[in-house]
Structure formats: C-alpha cells, structure tokens
C-alpha atoms as a PDB file:
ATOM      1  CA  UNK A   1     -14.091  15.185 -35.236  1.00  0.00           C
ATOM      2  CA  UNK A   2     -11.952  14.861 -32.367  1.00  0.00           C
ATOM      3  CA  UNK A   3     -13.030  16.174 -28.768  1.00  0.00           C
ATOM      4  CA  UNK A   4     -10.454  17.477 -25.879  1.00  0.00           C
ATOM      5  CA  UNK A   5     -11.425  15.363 -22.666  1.00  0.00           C
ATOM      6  CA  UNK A   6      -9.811  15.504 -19.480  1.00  0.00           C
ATOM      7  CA  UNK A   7     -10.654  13.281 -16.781  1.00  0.00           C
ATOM      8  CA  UNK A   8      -9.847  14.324 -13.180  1.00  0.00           C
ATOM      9  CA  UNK A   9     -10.016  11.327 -10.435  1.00  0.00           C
ATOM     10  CA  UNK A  10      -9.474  12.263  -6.730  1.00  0.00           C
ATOM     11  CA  UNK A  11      -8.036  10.149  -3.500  1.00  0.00           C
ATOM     12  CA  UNK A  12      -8.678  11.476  -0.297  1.00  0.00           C
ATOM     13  CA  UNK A  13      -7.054  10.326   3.213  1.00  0.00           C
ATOM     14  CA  UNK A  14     -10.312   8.721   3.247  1.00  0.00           C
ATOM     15  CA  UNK A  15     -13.032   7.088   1.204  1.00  0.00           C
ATOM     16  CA  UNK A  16     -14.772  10.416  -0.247  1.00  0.00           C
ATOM     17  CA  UNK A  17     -18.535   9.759   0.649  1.00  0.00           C
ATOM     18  CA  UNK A  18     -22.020  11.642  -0.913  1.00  0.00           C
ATOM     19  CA  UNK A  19     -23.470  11.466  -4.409  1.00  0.00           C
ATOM     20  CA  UNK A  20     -21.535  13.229  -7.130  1.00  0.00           C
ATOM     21  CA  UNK A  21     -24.424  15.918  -7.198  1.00  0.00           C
ATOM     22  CA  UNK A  22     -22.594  16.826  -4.028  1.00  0.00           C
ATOM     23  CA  UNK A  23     -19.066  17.548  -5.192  1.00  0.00           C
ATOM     24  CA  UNK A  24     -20.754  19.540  -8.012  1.00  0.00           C
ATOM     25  CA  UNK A  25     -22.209  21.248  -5.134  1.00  0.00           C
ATOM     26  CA  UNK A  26     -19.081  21.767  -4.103  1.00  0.00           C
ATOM     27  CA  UNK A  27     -17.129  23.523  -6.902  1.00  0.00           C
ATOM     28  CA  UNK A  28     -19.872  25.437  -7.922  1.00  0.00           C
ATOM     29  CA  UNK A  29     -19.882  26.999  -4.629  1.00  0.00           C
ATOM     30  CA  UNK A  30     -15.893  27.622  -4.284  1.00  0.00           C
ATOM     31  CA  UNK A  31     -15.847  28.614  -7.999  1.00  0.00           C
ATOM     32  CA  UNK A  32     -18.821  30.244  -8.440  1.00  0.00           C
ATOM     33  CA  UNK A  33     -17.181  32.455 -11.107  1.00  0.00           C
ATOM     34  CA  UNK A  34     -16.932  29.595 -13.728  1.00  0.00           C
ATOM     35  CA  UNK A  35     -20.566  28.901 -15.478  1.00  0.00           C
ATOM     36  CA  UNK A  36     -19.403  25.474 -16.916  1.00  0.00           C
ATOM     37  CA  UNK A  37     -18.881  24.547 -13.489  1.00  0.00           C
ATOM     38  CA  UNK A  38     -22.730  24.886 -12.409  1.00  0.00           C
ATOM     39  CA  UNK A  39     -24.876  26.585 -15.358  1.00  0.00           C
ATOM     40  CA  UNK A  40     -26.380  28.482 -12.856  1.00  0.00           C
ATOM     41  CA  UNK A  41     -26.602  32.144 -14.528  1.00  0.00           C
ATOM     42  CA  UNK A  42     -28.675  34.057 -11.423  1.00  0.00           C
ATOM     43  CA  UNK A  43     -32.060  35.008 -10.945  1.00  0.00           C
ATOM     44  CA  UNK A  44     -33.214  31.357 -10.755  1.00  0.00           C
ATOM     45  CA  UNK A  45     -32.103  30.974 -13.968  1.00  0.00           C
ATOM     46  CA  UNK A  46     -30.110  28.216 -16.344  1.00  0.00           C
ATOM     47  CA  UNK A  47     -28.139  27.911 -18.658  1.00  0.00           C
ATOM     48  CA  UNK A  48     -29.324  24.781 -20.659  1.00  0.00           C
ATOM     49  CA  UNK A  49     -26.370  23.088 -22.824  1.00  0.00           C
ATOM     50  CA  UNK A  50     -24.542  19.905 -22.966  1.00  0.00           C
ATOM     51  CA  UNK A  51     -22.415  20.204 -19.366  1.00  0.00           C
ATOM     52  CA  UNK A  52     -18.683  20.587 -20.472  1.00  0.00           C
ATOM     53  CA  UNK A  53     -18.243  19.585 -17.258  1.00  0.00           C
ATOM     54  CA  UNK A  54     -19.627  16.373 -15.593  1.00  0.00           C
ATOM     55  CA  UNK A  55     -19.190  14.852 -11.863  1.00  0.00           C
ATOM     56  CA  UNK A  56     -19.408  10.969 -11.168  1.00  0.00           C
ATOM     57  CA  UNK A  57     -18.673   7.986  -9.146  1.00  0.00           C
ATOM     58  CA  UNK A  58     -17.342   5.305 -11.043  1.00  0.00           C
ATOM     59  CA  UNK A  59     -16.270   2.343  -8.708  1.00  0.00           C
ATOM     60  CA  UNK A  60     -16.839   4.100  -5.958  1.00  0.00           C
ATOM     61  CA  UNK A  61     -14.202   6.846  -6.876  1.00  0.00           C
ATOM     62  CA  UNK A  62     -15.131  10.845  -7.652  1.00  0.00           C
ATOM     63  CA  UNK A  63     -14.262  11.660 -10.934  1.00  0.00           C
ATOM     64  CA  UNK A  64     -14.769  15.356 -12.881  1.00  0.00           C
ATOM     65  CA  UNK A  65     -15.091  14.936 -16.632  1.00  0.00           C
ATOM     66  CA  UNK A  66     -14.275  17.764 -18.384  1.00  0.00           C
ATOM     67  CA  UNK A  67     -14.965  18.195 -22.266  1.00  0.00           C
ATOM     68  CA  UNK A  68     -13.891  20.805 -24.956  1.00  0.00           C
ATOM     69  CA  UNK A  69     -13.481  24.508 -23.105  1.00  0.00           C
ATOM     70  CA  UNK A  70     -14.442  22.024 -19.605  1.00  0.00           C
ATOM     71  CA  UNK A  71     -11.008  20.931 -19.767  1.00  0.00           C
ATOM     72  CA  UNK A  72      -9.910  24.801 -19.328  1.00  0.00           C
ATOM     73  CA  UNK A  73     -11.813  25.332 -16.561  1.00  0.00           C
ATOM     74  CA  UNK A  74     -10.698  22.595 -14.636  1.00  0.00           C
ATOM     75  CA  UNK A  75      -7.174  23.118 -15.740  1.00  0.00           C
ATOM     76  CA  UNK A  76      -7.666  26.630 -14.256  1.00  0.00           C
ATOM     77  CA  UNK A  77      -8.968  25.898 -10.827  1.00  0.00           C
ATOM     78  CA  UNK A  78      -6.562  22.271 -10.790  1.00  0.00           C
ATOM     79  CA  UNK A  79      -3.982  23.757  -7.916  1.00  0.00           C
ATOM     80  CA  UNK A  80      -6.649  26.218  -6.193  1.00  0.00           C
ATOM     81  CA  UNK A  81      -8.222  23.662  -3.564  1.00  0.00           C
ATOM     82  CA  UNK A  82      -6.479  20.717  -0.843  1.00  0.00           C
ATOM     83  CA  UNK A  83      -9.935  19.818   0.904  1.00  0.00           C
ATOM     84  CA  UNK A  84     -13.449  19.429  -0.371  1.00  0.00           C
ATOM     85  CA  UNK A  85     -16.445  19.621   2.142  1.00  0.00           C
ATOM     86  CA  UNK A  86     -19.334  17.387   0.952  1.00  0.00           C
ATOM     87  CA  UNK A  87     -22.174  16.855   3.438  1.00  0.00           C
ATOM     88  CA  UNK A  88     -20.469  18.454   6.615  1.00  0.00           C
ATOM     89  CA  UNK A  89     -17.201  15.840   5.769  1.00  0.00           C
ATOM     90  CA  UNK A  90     -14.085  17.249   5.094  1.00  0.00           C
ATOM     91  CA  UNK A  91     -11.606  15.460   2.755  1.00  0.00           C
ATOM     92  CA  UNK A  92      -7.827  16.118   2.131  1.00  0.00           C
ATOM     93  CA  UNK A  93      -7.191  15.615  -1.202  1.00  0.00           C
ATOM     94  CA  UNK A  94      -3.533  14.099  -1.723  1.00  0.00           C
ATOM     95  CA  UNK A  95      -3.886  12.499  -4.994  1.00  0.00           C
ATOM     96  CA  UNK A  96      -5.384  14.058  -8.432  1.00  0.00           C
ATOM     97  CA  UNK A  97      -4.470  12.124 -11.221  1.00  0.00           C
ATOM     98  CA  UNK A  98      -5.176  13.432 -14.465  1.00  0.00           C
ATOM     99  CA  UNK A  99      -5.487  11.979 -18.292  1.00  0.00           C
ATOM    100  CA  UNK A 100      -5.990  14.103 -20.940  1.00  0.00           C
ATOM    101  CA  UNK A 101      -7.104  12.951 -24.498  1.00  0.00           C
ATOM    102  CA  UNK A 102      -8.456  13.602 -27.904  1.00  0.00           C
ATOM    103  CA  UNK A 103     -11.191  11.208 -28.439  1.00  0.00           C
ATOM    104  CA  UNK A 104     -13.240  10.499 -31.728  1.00  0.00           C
ATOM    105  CA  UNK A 105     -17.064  12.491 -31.596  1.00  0.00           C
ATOM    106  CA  UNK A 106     -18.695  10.974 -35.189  1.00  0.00           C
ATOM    107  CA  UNK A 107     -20.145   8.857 -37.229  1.00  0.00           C
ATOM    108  CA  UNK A 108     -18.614   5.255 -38.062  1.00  0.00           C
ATOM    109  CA  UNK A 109     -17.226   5.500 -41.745  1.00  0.00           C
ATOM    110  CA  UNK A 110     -17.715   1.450 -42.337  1.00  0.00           C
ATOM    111  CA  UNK A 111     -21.628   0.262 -43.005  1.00  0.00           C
ATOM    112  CA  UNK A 112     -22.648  -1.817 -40.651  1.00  0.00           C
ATOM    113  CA  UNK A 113     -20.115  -0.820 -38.127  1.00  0.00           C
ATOM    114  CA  UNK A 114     -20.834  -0.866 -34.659  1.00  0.00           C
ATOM    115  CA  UNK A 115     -19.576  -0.077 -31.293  1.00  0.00           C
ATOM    116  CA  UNK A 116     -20.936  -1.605 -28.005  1.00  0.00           C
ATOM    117  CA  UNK A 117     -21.150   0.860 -25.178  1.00  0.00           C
ATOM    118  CA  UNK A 118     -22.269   0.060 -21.439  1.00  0.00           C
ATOM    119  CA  UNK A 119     -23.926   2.132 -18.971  1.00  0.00           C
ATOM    120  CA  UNK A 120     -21.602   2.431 -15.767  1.00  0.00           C
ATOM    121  CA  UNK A 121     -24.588   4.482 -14.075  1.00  0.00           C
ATOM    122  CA  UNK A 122     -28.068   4.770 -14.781  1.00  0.00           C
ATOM    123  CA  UNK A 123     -29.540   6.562 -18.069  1.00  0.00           C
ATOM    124  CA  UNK A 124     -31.879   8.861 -17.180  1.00  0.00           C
ATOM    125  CA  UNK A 125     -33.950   8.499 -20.584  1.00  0.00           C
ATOM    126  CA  UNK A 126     -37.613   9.441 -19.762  1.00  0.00           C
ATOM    127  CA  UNK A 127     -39.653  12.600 -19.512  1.00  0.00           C
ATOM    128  CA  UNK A 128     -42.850  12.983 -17.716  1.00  0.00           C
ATOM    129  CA  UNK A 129     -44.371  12.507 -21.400  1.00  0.00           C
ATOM    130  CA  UNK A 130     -42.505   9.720 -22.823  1.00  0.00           C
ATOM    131  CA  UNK A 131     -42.807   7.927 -20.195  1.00  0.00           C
ATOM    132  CA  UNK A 132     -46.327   7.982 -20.228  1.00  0.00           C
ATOM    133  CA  UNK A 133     -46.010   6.363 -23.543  1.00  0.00           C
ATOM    134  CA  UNK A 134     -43.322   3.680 -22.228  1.00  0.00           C
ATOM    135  CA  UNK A 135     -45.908   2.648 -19.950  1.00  0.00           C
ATOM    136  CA  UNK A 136     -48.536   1.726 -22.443  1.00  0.00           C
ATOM    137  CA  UNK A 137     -46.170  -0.146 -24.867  1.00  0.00           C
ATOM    138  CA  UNK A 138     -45.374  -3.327 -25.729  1.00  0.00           C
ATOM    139  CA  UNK A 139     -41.792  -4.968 -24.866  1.00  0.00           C
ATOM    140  CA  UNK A 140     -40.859  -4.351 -28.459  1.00  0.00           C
ATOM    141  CA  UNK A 141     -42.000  -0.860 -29.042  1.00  0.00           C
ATOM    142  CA  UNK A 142     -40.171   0.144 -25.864  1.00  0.00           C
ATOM    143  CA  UNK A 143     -36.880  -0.910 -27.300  1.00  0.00           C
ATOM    144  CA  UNK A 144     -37.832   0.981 -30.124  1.00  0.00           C
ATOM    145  CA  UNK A 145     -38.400   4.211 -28.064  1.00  0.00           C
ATOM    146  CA  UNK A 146     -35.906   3.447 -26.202  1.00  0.00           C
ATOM    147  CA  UNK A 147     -33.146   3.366 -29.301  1.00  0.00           C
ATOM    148  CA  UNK A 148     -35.252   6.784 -31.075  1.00  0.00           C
ATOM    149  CA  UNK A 149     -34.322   8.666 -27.309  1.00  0.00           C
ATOM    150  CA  UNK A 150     -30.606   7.397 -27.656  1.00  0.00           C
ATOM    151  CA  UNK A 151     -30.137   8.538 -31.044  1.00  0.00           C
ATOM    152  CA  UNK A 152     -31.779  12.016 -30.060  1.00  0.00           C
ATOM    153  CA  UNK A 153     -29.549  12.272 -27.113  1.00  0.00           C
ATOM    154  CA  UNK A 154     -26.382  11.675 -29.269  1.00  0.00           C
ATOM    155  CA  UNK A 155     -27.777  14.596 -32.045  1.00  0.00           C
ATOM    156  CA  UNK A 156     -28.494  16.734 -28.786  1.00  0.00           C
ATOM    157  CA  UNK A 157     -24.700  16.182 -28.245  1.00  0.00           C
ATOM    158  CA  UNK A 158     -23.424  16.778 -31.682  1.00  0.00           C
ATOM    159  CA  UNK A 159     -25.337  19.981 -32.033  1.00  0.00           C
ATOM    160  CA  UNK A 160     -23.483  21.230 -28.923  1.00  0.00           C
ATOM    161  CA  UNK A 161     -20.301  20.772 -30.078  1.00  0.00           C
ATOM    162  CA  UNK A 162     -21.300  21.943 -34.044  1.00  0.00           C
ATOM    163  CA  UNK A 163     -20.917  18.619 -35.259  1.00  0.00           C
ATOM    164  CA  UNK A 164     -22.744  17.684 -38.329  1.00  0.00           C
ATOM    165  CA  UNK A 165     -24.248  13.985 -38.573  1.00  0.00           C
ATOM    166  CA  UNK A 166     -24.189  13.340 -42.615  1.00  0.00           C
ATOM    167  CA  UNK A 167     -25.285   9.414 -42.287  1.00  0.00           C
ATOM    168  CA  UNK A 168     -28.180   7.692 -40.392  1.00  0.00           C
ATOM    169  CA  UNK A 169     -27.594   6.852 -36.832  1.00  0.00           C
ATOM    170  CA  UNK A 170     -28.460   3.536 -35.938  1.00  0.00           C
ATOM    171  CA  UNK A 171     -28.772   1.990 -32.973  1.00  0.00           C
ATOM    172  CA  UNK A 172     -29.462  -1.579 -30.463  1.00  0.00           C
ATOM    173  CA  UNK A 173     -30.277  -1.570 -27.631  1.00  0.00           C
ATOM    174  CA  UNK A 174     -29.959  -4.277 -24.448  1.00  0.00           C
ATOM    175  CA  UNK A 175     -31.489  -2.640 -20.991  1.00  0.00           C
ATOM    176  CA  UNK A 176     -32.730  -3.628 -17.914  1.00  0.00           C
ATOM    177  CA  UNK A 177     -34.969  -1.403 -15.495  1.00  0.00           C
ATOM    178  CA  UNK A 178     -33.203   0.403 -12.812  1.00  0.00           C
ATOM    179  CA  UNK A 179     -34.474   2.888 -10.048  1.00  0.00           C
ATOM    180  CA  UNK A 180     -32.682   6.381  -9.665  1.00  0.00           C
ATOM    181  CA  UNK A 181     -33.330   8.224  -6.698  1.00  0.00           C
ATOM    182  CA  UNK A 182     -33.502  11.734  -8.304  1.00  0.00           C
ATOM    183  CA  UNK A 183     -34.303  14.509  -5.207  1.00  0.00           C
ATOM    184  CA  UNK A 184     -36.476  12.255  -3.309  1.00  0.00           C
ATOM    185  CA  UNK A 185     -38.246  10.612  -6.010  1.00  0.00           C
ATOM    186  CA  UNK A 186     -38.187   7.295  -7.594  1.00  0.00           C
ATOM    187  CA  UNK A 187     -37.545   7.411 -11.157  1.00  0.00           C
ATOM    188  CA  UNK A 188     -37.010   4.613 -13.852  1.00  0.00           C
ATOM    189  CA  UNK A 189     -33.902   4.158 -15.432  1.00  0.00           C
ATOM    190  CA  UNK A 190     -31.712   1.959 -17.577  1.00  0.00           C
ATOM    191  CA  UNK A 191     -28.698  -0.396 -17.293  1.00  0.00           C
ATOM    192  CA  UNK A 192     -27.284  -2.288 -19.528  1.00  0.00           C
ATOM    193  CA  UNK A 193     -25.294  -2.017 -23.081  1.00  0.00           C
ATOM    194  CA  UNK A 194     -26.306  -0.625 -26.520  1.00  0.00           C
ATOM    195  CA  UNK A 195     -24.906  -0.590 -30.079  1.00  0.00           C
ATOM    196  CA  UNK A 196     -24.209   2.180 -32.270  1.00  0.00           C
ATOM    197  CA  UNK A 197     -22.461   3.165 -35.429  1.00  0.00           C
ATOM    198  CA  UNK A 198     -20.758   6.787 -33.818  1.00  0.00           C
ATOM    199  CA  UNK A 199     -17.841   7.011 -31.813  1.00  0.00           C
ATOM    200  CA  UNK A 200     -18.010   8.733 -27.960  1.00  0.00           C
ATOM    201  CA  UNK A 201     -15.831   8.949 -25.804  1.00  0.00           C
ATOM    202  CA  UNK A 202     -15.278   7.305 -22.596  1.00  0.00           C
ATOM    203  CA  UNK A 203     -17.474   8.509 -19.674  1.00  0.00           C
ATOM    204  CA  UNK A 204     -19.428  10.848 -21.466  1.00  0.00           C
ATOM    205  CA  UNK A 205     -23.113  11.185 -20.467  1.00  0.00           C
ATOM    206  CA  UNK A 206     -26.066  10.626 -22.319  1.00  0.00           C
ATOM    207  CA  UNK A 207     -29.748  11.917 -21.209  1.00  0.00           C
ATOM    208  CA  UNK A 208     -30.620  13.989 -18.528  1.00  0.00           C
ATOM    209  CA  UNK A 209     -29.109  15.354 -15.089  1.00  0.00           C
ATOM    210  CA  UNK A 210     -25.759  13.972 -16.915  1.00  0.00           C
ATOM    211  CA  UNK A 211     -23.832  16.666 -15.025  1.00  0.00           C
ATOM    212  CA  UNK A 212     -24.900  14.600 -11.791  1.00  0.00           C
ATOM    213  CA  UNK A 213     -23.092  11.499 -12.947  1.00  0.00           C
ATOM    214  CA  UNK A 214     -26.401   9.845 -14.829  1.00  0.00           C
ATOM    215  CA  UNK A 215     -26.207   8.239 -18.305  1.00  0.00           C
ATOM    216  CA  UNK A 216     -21.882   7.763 -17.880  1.00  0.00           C
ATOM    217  CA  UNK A 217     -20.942   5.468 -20.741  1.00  0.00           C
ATOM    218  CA  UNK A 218     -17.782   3.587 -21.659  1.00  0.00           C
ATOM    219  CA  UNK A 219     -16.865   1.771 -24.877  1.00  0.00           C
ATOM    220  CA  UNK A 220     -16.809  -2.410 -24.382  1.00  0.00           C
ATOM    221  CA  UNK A 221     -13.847  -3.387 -26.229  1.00  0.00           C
ATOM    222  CA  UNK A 222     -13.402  -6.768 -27.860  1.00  0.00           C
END
C-alpha cells in the first residue's frame, strides 16, 4: 500500500534551538484544536495511536513529519504562523520547504528480500518489563528480542493504518547502546542499522515517544 507523507523542514533567522518535544510543545499549544497535533483529548487523558504527526531534529534541523490525514493537518495550519517560541526563544521562520510523497507501507514481494534501514535518532525499544528481561540475557538472545520488538513495532504500525501483513516479517538487526535522556531520566536506547523484508518510508518512527523525534528511520540505499 502506498502512504501520503509530507515532510515539513523549517529555517529560522537563526539556528532553531530545544529538543523537538519542544516544537511539539509548540503547535499543540497554538493549534490546540487539531488532536493529531498533540493526542491530548482533556481530562488528563490520551489518545493512544500511531502519531500522524511526528517532530524531529535531523542534522540539527526541525522537521514535522506528517503521515496519511497528518499531512492535512499540517497542510491546514502551513500559512497560519511566522514565529515559533520554544524555551522563551523566539524564531522567525523565513523558509518552509515542503516534499510531499507517496511512499511504499508493505511487505517485500521477493523471498529473501531485504532493505537496510538506519536509525538517525535513538529507538526507544524497551519497557520497564522487557527490559528487565534484556538485562538478564545473553548477547545473542538480546538481538533476538531486540528483532521480535522491531517486528511488533512495524505490526503496531500496519494495524494503524489497516494494513494487512499476509507473509512473515523477518528481520536483522546491528545496534549499539545509546542513552536517551527521556524527562530527566536515563534510558537505554539503540543506534545503529537493521534489515527487513517491508518497505517504510523515510523518517518514520518506530517504538515509543516517536512523536518526540525517537526511533526516526531512513532507508540505506546501495
């Protein structure tokens, strides 16, 4: 199946500083009116999905990812703001480029055919729970929990946007320990590349917190 994306990168007079959790911040604040834009529905509550919309730093730029009815939303709002205030800092924003795409969300129809992915930020991969059990394993039973959370993140993904896996995913994996700093608390995470036999698009997240910018992917060509 194919999947609308539309990736929104902003320049500023100046360098745009804060964590993307802050420009989410941001926009859900301003456009408080649009749920995709913060999932918060009231009352301390949330609305738990796939984000359709996603906020990073890639290269030390701020990027909004917007997938499926995301790229309506930001489409909507696209000539309602000139400045963003992140952290007390207020930045004129003379520069919004825009791509919009179709991109392939599916299986690989070859056997044996896979795709190499990298992680541009930190995958947020563990629970409390699992990682209790990543602590007591051995190298080579990580990388097999490690590949069985991947695989469930991608499902988690495809049953969002009604997508039905009819083969096997498989998957490789190639990681390295990382530290996020997730609201003032040391967590593990991963860097590195993986192999799988599905298409996703560029910049997508996998795992958890992915509206914050964790988990952003992009495809390794050959």
């Amino acid at each position: 199946m194919l999947i609308k994306t539309m990736k929104l990168i902003m320049e500023s007079d100046k360098p745009i500083m804060g964590e993307a959790e802050k420009l989410r911040g941001f926009f859900a604040r301003k456009f408080n009116s649009y749920l995709l834009l913060h999932h918060h529905l009231g009352n301390n509550k949330i609305l738990y999905q796939y984000p359709r919309i996603q906020y990073k730093e890639i290269n030390g730029r701020k990027m909004i990812l917007g997938l499926a009815e995301g790229v309506e939303v930001l489409q909507s709002i696209y000539n309602q703001y000139d400045w963003i205030n992140l952290d007390d800092n207020k930045y004129q924003i003379y520069s919004k480029e825009i791509f919009i795409k179709e991109e392939l969300f599916e299986i690989t129809n070859e056997i044996g055919e896979y795709l190499k992915y990298e992680f541009l930020n930190p995958w947020f991969a563990l629970n409390e729970e699992n990682y209790r059990r990543y602590k007591e394993y051995s190298f080579h039973e990580r990388d097999d929990q490690l590949k069985s959370i991947l695989i469930q993140n991608i499902l988690s993904i495809a049953k969002t946007f009604n997508y039905f896996v009819e083969k096997r995913i498989l998957a490789e994996v190639n990681l390295m320990e990382t530290t996020i700093d997730f609201k003032g608390k040391s967590i593990i995470g991963f860097l590195g590349t993986f192999q799988v036999n599905f298409h996703l698009p560029d910049y997508i997240g996998l795992g958890k917190s992915v509206s914050r910018g964790f988990g952003t992917i992009k495809q390794l060509k050959e």
